[in-house]
Structure formats: structure tokens, C-alpha cells
C-alpha atoms as a PDB file:
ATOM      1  CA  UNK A   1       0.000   0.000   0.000  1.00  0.00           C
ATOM      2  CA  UNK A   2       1.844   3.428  -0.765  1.00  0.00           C
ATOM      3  CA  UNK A   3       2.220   5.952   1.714  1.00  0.00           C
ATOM      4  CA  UNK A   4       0.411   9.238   1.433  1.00  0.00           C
ATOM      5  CA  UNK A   5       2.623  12.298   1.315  1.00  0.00           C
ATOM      6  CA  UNK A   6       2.496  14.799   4.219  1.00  0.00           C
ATOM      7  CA  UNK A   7       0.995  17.989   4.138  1.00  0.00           C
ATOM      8  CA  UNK A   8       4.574  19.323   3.479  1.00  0.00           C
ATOM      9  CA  UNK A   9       6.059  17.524   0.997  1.00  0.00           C
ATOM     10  CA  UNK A  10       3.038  17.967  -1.018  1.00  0.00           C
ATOM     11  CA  UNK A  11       3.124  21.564   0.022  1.00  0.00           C
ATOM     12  CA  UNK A  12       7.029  21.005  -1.359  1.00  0.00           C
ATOM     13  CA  UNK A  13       5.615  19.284  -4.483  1.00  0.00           C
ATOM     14  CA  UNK A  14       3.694  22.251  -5.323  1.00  0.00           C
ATOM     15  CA  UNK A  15       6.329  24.954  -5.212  1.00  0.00           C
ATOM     16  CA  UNK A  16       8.452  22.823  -6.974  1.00  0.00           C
ATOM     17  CA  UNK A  17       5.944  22.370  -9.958  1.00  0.00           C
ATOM     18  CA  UNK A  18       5.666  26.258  -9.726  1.00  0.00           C
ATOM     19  CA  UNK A  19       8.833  26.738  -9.943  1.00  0.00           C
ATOM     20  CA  UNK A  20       9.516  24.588 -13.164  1.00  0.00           C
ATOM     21  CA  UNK A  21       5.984  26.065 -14.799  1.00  0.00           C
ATOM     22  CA  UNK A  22       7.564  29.398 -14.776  1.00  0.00           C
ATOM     23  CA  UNK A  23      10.907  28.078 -16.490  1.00  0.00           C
ATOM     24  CA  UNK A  24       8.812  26.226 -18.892  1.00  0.00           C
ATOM     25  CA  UNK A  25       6.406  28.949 -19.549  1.00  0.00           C
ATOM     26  CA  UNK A  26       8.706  31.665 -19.289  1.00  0.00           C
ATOM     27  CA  UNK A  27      10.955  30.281 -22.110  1.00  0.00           C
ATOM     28  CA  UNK A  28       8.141  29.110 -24.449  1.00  0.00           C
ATOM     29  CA  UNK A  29       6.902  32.912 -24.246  1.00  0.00           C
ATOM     30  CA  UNK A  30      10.360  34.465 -24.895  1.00  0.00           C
ATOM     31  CA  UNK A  31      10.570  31.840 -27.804  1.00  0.00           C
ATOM     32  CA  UNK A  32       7.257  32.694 -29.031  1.00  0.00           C
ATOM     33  CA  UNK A  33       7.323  36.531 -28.805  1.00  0.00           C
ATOM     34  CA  UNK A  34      11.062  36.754 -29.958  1.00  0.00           C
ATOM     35  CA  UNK A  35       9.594  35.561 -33.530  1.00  0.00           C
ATOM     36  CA  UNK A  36       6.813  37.364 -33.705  1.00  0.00           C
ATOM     37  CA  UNK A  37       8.885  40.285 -33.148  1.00  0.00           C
ATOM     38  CA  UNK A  38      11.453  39.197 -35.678  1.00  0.00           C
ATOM     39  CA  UNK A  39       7.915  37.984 -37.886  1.00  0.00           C
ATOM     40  CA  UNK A  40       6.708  42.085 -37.441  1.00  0.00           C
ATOM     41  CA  UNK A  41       9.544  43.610 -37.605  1.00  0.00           C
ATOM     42  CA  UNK A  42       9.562  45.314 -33.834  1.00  0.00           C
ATOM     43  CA  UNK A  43      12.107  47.626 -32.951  1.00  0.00           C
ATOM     44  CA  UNK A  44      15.118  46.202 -30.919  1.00  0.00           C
ATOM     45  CA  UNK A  45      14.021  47.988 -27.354  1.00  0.00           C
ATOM     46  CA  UNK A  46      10.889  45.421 -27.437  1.00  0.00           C
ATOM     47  CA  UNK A  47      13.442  42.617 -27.921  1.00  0.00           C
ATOM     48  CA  UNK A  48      15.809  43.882 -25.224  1.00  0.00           C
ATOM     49  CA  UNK A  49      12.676  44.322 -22.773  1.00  0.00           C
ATOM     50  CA  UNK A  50      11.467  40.692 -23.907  1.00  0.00           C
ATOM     51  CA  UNK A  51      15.072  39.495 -22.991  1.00  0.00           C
ATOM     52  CA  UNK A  52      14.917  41.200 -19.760  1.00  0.00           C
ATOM     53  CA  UNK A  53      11.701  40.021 -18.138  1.00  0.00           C
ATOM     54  CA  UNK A  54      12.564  36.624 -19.556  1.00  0.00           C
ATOM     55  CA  UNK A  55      15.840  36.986 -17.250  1.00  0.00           C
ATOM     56  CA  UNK A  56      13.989  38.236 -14.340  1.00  0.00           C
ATOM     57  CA  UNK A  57      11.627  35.069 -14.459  1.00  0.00           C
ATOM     58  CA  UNK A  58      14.675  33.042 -14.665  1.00  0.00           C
ATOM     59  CA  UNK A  59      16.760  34.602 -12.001  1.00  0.00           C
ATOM     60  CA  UNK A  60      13.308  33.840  -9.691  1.00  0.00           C
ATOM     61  CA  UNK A  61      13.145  30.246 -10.216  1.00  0.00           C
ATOM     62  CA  UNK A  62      16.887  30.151  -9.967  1.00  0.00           C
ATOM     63  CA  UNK A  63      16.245  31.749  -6.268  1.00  0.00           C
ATOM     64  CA  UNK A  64      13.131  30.168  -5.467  1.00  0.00           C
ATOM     65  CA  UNK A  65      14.803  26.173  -6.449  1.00  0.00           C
ATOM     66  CA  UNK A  66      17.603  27.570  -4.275  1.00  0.00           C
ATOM     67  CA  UNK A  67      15.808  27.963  -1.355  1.00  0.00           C
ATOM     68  CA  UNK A  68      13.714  25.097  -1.722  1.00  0.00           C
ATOM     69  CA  UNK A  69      16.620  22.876  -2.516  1.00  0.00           C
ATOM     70  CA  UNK A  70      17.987  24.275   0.871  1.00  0.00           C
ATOM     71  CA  UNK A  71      14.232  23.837   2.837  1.00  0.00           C
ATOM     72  CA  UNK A  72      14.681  20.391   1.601  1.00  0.00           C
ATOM     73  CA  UNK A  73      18.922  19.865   3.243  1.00  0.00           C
ATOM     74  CA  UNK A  74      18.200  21.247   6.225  1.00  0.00           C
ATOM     75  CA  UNK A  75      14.834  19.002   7.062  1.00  0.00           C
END
């Protein structure tokens, strides 16, 4: 019979699936909008800006994995 998972390791679970959503999300957007922008022929600020928030999602699942991956060592 399997085990049922605690309160906090599902709680765990679900951060973790957050966290790789965003990744996955973040870089089929930046995909996505960097060739419609190429397709339209949008001005390279929109492309730098694109890069950027693409970055800043990054650089928060790199921080929240962190800290998770840390929750997870010290328990």
C-alpha cells in the first residue's frame, strides 16, 4: 500500500511544480514573442525588454529552487 505524502512535501511538491511552470512557460513565451517580433519587424528595445523580463523570471526560479533545494537539506 503506498504511503500518502504529508501535508509538506506535497506543500514542497507544489512549489516545486511552480517553480519549473515558470521556467517552462517563461521560455516558451520568450521563444514565441522573440519571432513574432522578428515575424513584425519590432524595434530592438521590445526585444531587449522581452530578454529582460525573460531573465527576471529566470533569475526567480533560480532563487526560489535555491531555497527550496535548501528547505529540503536542512529538514
Amino acid at each position: 500500500m503506498a504511503r500518502q505524502p504529508t501535508a509538506a512535501q506535497a506543500a514542497f511538491a507544489r512549489q516545486m511544480r511552480v517553480v519549473a511552470l515558470v521556467i517552462a512557460g517563461t521560455t516558451l513565451l520568450w521563444l514565441v514573442l522573440g519571432e513574432i517580433g522578428r515575424q513584425y519587424g519590432w524595434e530592438a528595445r521590445y526585444a531587449f525588454l522581452i530578454d529582460l523580463a525573460a531573465l527576471a523570471a529566470y533569475v526567480w526560479a533560480l532563487i526560489n529552487a535555491w531555497q527550496l533545494w535548501r528547505k529540503r537539506r536542512d529538514t
